[in-house]
Protein backbone atom coordinates (compact mmCIF):
# COMPACT_ATOMS: atom_id res chain seq x y z
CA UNK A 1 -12.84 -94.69 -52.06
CA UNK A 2 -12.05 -96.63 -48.77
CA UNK A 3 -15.16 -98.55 -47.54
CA UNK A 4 -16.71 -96.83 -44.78
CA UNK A 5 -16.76 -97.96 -41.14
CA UNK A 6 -19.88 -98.86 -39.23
CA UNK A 7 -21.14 -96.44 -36.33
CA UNK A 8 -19.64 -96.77 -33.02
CA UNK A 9 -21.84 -98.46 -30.26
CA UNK A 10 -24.19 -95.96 -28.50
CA UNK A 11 -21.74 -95.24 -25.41
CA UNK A 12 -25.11 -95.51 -22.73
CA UNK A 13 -28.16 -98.14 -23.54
CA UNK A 14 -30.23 -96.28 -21.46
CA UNK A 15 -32.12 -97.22 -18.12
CA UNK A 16 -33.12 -100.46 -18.07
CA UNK A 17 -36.07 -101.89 -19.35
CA UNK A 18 -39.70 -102.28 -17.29
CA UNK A 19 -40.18 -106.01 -16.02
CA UNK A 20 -41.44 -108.15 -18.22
CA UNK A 21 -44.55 -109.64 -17.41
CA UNK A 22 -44.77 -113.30 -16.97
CA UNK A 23 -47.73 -114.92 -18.24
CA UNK A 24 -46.67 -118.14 -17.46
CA UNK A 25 -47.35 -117.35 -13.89
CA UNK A 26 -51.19 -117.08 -14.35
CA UNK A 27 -53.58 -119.61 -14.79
CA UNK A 28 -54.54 -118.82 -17.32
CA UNK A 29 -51.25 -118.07 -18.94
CA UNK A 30 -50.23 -121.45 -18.38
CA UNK A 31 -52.29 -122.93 -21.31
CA UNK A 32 -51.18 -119.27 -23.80
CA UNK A 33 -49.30 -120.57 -26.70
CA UNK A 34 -47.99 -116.82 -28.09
CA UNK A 35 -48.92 -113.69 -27.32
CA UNK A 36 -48.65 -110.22 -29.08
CA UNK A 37 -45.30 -108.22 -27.27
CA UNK A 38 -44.05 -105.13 -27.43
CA UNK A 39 -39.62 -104.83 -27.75
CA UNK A 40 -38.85 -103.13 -25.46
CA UNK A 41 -34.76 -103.05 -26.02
CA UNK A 42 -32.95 -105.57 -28.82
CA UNK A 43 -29.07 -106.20 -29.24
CA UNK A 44 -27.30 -108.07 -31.55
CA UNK A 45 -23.99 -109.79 -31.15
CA UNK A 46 -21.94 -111.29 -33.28
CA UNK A 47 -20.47 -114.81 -33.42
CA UNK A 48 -17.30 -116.35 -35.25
CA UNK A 49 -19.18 -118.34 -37.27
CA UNK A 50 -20.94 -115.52 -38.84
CA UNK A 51 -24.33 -116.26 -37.08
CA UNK A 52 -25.86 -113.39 -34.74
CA UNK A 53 -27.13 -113.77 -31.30
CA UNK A 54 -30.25 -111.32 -30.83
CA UNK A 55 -31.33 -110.51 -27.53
CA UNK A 56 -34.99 -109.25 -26.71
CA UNK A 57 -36.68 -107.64 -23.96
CA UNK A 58 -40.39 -107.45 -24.11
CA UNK A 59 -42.96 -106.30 -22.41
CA UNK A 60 -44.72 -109.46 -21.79
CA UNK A 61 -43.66 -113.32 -22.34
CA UNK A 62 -45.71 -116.41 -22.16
CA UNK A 63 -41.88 -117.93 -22.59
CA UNK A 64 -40.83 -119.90 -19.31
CA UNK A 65 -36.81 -119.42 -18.35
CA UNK A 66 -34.67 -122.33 -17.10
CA UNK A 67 -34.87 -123.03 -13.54
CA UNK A 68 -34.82 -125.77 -11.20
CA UNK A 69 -33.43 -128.33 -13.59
CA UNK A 70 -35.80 -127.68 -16.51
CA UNK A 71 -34.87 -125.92 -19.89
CA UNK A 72 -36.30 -123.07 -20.79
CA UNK A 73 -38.99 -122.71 -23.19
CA UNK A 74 -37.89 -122.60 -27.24
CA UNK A 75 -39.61 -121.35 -29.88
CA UNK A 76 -40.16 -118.68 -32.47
CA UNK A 77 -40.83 -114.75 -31.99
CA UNK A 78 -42.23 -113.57 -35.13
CA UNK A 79 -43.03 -109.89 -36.04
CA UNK A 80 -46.53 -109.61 -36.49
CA UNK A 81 -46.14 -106.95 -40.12
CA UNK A 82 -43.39 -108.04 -41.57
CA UNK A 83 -42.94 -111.82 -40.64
CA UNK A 84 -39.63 -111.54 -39.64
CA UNK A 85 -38.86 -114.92 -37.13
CA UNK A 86 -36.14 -115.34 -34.33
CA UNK A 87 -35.68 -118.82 -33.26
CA UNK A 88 -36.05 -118.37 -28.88
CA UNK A 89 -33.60 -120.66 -27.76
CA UNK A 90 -32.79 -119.59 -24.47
CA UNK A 91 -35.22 -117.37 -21.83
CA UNK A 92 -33.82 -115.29 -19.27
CA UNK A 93 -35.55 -112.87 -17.36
């Protein structure tokens, strides 16, 4: 038996995903350290060293994105049943 091929890509992602609300723009949301978030969309890419790039879009984000001059925030987006952790390195919005 020849090993079987993944699926194709779905051909259309859909419509875009709803903003993602910034918490970091608060008062308030400046002192949040986490915050529960729904996933709204996730893709996975694949690098040559056999790592995989995730991306996530949620519904709400107490992460800050680069911008004038500073690095965005890093940290760790953990599934709240299973305990499943991506290290954030890099926010975009």
């Amino acid at each position: 038996d020849a090993p079987s091929e993944p699926p194709p890509p779905p051909a259309d992602d859909g419509p875009p995903p709803p903003a993602t609300e910034r918490l970091y723009l608060t008062y308030e949301g400046n002192f949040l350290l986490h915050c529960d978030a729904t996933v709204l969309r996730c893709t996975a890419t694949p690098r040559d060293d056999g790592r995989v790039d995730v991306a996530l879009a949620v519904n709400r984000s107490v992460f800050h994105p680069q911008g004038g001059g500073q690095p965005s925030d890093a940290g760790v987006a953990r599934h709240k049943i299973s305990g499943v952790e991506l290290r954030v390195d890099k926010v975009a919005f």
